[in-house]
PDB file of N, CA and C in Angstrom:
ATOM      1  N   UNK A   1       0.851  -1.170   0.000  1.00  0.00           N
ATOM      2  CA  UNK A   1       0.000   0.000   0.000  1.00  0.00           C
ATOM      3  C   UNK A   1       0.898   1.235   0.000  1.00  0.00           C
ATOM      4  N   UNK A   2       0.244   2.072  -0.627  1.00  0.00           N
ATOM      5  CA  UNK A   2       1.260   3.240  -0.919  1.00  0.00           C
ATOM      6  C   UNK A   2       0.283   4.284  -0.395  1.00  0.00           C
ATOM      7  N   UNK A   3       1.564   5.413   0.115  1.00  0.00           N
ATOM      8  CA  UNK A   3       0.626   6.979   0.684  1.00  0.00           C
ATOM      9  C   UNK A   3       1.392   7.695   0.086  1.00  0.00           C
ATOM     10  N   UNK A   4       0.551   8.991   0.325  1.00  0.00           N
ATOM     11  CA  UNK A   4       1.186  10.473  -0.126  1.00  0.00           C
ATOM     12  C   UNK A   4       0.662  11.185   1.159  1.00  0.00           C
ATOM     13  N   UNK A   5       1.143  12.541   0.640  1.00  0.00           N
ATOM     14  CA  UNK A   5       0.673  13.605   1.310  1.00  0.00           C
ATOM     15  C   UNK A   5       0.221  15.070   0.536  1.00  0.00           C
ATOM     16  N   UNK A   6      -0.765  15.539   0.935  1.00  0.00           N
ATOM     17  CA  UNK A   6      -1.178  16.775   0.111  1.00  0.00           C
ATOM     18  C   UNK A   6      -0.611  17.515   0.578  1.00  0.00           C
ATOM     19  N   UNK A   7      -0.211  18.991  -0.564  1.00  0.00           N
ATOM     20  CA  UNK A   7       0.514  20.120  -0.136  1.00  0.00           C
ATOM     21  C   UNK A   7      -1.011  21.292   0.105  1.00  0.00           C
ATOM     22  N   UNK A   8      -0.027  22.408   0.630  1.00  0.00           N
ATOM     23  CA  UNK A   8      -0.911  23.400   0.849  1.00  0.00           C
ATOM     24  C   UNK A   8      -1.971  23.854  -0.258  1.00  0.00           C
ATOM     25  N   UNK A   9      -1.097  23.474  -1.652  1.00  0.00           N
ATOM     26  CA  UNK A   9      -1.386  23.646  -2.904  1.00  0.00           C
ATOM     27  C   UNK A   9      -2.383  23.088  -3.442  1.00  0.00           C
ATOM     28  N   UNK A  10      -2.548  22.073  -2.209  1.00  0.00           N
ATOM     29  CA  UNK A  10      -3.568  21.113  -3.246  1.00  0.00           C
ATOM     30  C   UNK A  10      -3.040  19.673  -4.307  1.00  0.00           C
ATOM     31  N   UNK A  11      -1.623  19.698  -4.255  1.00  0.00           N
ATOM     32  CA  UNK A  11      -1.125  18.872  -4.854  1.00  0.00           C
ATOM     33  C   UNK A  11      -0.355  17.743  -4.309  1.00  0.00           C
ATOM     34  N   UNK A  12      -0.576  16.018  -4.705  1.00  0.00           N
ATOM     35  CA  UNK A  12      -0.084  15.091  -4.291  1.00  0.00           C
ATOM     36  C   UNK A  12       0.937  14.613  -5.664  1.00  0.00           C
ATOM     37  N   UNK A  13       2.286  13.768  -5.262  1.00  0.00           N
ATOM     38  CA  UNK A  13       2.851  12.967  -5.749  1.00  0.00           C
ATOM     39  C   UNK A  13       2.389  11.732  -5.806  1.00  0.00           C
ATOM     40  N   UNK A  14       1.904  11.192  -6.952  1.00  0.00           N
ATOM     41  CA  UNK A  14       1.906   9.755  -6.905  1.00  0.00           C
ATOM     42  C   UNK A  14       3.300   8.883  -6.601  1.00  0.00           C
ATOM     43  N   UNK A  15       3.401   8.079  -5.531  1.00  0.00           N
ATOM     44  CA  UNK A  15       4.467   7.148  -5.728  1.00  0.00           C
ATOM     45  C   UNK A  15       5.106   6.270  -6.841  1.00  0.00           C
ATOM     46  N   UNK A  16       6.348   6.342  -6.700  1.00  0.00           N
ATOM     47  CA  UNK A  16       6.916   5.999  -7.755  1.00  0.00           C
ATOM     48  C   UNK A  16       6.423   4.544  -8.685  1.00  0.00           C
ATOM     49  N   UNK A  17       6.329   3.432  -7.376  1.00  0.00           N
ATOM     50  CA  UNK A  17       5.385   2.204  -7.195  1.00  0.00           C
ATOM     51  C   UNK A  17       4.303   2.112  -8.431  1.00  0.00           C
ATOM     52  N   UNK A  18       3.113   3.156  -7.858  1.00  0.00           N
ATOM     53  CA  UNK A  18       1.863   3.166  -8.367  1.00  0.00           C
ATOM     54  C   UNK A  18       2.201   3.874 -10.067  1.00  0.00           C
ATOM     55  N   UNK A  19       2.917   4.520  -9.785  1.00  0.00           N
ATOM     56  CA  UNK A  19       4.004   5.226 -11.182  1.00  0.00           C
ATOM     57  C   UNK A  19       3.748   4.299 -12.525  1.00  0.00           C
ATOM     58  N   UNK A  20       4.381   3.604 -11.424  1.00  0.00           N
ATOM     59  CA  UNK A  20       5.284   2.309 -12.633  1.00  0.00           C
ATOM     60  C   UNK A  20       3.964   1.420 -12.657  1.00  0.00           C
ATOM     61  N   UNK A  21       3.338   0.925 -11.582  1.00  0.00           N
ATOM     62  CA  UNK A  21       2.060   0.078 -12.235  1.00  0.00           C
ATOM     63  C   UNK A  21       1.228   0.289 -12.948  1.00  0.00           C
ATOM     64  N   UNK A  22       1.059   1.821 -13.128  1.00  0.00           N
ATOM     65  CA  UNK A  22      -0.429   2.052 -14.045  1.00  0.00           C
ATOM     66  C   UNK A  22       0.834   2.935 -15.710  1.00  0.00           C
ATOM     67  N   UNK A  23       2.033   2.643 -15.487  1.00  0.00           N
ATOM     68  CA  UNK A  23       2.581   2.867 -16.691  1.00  0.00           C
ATOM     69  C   UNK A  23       2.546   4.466 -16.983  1.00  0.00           C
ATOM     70  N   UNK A  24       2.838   5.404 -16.051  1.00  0.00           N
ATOM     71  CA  UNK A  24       2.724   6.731 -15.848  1.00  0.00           C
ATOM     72  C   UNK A  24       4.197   7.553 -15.999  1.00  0.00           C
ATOM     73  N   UNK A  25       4.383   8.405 -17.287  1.00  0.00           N
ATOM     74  CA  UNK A  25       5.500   9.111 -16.994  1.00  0.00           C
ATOM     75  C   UNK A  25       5.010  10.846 -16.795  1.00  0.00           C
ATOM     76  N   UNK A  26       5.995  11.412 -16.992  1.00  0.00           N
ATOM     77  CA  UNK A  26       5.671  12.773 -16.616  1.00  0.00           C
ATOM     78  C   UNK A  26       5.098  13.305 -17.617  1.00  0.00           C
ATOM     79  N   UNK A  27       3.785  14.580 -17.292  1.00  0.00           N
ATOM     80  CA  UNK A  27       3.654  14.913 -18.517  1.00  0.00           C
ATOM     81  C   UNK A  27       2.139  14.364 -19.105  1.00  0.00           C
ATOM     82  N   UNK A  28       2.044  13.413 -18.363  1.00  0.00           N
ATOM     83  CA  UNK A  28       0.394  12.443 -18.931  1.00  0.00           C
ATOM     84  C   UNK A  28      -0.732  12.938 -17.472  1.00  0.00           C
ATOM     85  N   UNK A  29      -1.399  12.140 -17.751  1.00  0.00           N
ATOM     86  CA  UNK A  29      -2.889  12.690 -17.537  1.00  0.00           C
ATOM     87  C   UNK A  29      -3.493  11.772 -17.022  1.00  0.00           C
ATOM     88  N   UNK A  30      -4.162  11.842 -15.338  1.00  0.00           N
ATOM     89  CA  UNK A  30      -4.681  10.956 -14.990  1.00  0.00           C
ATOM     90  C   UNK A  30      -6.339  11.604 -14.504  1.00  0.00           C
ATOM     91  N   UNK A  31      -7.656  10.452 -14.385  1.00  0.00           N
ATOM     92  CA  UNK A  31      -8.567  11.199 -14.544  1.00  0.00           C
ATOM     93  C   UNK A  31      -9.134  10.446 -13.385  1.00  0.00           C
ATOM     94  N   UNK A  32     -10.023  11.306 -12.174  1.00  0.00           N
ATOM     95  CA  UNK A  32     -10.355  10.683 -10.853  1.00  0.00           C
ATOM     96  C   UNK A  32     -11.626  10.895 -11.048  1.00  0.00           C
ATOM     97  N   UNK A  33     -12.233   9.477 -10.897  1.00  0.00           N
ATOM     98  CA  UNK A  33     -13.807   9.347 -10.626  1.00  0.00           C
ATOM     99  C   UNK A  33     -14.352   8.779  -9.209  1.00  0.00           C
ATOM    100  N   UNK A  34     -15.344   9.771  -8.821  1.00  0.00           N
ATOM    101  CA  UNK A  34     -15.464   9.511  -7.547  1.00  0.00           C
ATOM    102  C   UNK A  34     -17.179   8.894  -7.412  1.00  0.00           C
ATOM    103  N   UNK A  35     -16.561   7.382  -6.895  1.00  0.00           N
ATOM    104  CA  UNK A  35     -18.122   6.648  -6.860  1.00  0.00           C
ATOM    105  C   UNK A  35     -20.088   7.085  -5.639  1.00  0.00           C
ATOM    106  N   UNK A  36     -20.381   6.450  -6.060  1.00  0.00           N
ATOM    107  CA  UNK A  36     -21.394   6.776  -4.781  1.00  0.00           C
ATOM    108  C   UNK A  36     -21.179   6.248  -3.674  1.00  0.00           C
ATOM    109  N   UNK A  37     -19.982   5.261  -3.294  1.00  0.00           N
ATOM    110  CA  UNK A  37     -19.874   4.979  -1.832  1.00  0.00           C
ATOM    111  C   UNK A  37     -18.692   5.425  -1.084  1.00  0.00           C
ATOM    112  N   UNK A  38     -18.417   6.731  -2.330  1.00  0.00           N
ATOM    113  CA  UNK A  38     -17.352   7.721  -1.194  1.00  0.00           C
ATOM    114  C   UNK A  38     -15.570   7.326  -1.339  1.00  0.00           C
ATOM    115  N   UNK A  39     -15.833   6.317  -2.402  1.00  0.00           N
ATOM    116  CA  UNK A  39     -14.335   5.650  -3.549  1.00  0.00           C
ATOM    117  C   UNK A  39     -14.055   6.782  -4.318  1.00  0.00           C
ATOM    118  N   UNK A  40     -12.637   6.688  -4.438  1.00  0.00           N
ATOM    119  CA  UNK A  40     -12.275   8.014  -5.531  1.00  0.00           C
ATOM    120  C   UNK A  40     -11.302   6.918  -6.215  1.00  0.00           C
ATOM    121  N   UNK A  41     -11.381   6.449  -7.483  1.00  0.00           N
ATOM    122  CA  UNK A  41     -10.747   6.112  -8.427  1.00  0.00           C
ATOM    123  C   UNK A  41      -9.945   6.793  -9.198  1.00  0.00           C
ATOM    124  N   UNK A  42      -8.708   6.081  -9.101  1.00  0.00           N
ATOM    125  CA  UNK A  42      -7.782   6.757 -10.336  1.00  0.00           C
ATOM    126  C   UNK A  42      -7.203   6.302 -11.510  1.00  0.00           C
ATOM    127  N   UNK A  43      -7.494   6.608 -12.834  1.00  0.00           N
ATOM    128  CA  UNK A  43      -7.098   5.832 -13.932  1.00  0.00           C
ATOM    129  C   UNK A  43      -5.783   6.737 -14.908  1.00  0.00           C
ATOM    130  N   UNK A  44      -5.411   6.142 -15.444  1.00  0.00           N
ATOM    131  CA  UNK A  44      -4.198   6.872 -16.342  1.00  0.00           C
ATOM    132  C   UNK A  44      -5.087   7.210 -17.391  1.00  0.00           C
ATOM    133  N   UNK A  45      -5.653   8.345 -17.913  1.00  0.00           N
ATOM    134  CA  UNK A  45      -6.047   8.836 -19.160  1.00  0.00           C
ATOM    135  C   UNK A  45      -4.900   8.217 -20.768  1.00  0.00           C
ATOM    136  N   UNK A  46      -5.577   7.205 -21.023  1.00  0.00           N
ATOM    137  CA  UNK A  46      -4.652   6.737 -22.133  1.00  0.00           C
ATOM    138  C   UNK A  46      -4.838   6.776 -23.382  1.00  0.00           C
ATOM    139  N   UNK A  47      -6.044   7.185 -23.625  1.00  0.00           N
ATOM    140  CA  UNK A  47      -6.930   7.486 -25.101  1.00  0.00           C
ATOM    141  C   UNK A  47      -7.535   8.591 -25.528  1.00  0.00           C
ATOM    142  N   UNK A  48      -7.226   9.101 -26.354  1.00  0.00           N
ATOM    143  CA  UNK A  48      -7.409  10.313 -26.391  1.00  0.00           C
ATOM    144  C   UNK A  48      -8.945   9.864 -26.972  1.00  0.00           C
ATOM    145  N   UNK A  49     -10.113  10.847 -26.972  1.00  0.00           N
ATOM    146  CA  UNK A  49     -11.205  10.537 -28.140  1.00  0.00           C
ATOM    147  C   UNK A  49     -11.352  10.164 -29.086  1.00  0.00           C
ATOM    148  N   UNK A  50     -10.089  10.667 -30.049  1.00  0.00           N
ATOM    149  CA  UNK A  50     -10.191  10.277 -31.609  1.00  0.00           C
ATOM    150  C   UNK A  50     -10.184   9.039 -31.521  1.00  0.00           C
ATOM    151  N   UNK A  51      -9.156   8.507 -30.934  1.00  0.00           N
ATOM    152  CA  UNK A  51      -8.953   7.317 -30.875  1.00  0.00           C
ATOM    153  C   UNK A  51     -10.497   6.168 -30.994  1.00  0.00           C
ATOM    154  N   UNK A  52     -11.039   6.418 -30.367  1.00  0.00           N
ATOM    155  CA  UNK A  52     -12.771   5.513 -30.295  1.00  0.00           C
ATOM    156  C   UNK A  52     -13.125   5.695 -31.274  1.00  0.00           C
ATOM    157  N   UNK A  53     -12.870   6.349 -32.594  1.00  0.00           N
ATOM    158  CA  UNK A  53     -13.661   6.643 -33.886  1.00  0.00           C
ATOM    159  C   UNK A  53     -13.756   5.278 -34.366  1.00  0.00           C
ATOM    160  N   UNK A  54     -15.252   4.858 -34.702  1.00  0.00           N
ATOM    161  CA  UNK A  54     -15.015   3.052 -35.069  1.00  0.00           C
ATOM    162  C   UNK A  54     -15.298   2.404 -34.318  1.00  0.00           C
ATOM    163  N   UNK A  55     -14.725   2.477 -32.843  1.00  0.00           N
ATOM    164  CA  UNK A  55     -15.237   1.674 -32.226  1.00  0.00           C
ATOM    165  C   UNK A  55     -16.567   0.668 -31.865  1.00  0.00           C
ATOM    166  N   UNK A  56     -17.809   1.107 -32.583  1.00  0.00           N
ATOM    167  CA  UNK A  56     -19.342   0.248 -32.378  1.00  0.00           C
ATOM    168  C   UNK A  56     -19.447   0.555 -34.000  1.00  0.00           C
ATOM    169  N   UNK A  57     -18.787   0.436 -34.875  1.00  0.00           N
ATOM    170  CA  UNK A  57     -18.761   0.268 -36.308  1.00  0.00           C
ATOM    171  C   UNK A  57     -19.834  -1.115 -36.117  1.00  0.00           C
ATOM    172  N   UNK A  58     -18.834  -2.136 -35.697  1.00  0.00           N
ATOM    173  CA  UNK A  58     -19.913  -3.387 -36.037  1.00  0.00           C
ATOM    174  C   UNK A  58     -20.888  -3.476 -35.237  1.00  0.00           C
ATOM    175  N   UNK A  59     -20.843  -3.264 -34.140  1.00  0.00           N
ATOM    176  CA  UNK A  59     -22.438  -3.278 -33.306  1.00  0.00           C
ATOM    177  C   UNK A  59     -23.504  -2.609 -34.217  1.00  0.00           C
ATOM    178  N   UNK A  60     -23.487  -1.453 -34.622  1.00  0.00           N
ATOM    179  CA  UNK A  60     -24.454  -0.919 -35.588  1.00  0.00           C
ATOM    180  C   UNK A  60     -25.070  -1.995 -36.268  1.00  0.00           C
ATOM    181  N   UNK A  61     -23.946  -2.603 -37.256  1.00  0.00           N
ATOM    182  CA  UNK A  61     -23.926  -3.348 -38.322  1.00  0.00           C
ATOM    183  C   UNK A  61     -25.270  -4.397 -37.402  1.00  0.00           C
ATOM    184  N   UNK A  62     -24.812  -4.968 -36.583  1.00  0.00           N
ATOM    185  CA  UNK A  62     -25.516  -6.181 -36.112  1.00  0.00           C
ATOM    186  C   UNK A  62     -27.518  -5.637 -35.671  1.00  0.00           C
ATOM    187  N   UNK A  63     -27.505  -4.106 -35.131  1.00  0.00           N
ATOM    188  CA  UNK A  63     -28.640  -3.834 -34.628  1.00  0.00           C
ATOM    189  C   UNK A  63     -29.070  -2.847 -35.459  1.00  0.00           C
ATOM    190  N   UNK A  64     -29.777  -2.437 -35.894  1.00  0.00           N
ATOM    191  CA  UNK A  64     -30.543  -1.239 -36.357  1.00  0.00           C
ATOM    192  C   UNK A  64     -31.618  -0.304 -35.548  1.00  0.00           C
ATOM    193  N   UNK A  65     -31.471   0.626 -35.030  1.00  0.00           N
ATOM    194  CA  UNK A  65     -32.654   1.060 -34.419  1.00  0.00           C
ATOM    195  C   UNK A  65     -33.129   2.641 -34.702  1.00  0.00           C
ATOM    196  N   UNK A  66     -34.507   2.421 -34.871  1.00  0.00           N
ATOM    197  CA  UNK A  66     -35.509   3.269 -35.279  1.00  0.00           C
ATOM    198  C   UNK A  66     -35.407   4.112 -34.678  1.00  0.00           C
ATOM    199  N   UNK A  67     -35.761   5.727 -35.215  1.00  0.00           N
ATOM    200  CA  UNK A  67     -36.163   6.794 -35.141  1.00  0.00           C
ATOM    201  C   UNK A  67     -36.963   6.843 -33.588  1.00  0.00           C
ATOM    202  N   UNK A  68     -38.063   6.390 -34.083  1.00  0.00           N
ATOM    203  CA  UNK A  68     -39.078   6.359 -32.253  1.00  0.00           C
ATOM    204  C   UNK A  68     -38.424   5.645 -31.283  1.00  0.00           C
ATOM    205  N   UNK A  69     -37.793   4.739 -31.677  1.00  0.00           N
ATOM    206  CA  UNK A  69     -37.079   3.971 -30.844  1.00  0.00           C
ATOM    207  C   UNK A  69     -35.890   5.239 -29.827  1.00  0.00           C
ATOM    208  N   UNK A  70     -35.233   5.864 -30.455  1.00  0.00           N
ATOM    209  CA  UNK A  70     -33.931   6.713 -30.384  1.00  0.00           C
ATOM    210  C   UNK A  70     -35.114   7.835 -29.120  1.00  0.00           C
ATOM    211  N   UNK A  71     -36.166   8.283 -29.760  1.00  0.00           N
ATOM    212  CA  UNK A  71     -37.007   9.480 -29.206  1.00  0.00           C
ATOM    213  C   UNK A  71     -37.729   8.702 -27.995  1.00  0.00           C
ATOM    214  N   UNK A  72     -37.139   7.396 -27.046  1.00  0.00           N
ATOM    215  CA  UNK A  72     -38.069   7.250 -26.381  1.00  0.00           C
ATOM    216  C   UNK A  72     -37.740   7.971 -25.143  1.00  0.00           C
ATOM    217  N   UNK A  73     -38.827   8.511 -24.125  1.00  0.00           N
ATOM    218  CA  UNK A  73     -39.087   9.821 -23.622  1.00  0.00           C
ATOM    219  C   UNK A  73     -39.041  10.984 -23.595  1.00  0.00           C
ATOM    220  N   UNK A  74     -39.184  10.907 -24.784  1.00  0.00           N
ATOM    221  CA  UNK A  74     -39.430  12.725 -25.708  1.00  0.00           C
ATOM    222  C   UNK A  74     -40.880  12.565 -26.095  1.00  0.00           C
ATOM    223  N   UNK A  75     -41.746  12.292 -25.652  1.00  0.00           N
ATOM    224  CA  UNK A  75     -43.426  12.093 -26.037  1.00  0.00           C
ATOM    225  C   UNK A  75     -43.921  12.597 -24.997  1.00  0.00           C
TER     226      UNK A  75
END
């Protein structure tokens, strides 16, 4: 288990440890989501958006869905 400490600033060092496990150098981007039972998750931002372009290419392919379908609770 690894700790830090916050500065006055507001700012923590990740340990070198956690560094190296989630594959983190200087310079990158990590993004904290904080759950409903009071968990704050931290992930390495590794994809930029473009990147997903395509991604449900084939799901489409497999489903088709309708207009009213898309508008349901807009009535």
């Amino acid at each position: 288990m690894s700790e830090a400490t916050l500065t006055s600033e507001g700012q923590v060092t990740i340990p070198a440890e956690v560094r190296k496990a989630m594959g983190l150098s200087a310079g990158e981007r990590v993004v904290f989501t904080q759950l409903d039972d009071g968990t704050t998750v931290m992930r390495a931002k590794t994809r930029a958006i473009l990147e997903l372009e395509g991604l449900l290419k084939d799901a489409v392919k497999k489903r088709k869905v309708s207009v009213d379908d898309m508008n349901i609770g807009r009535r």
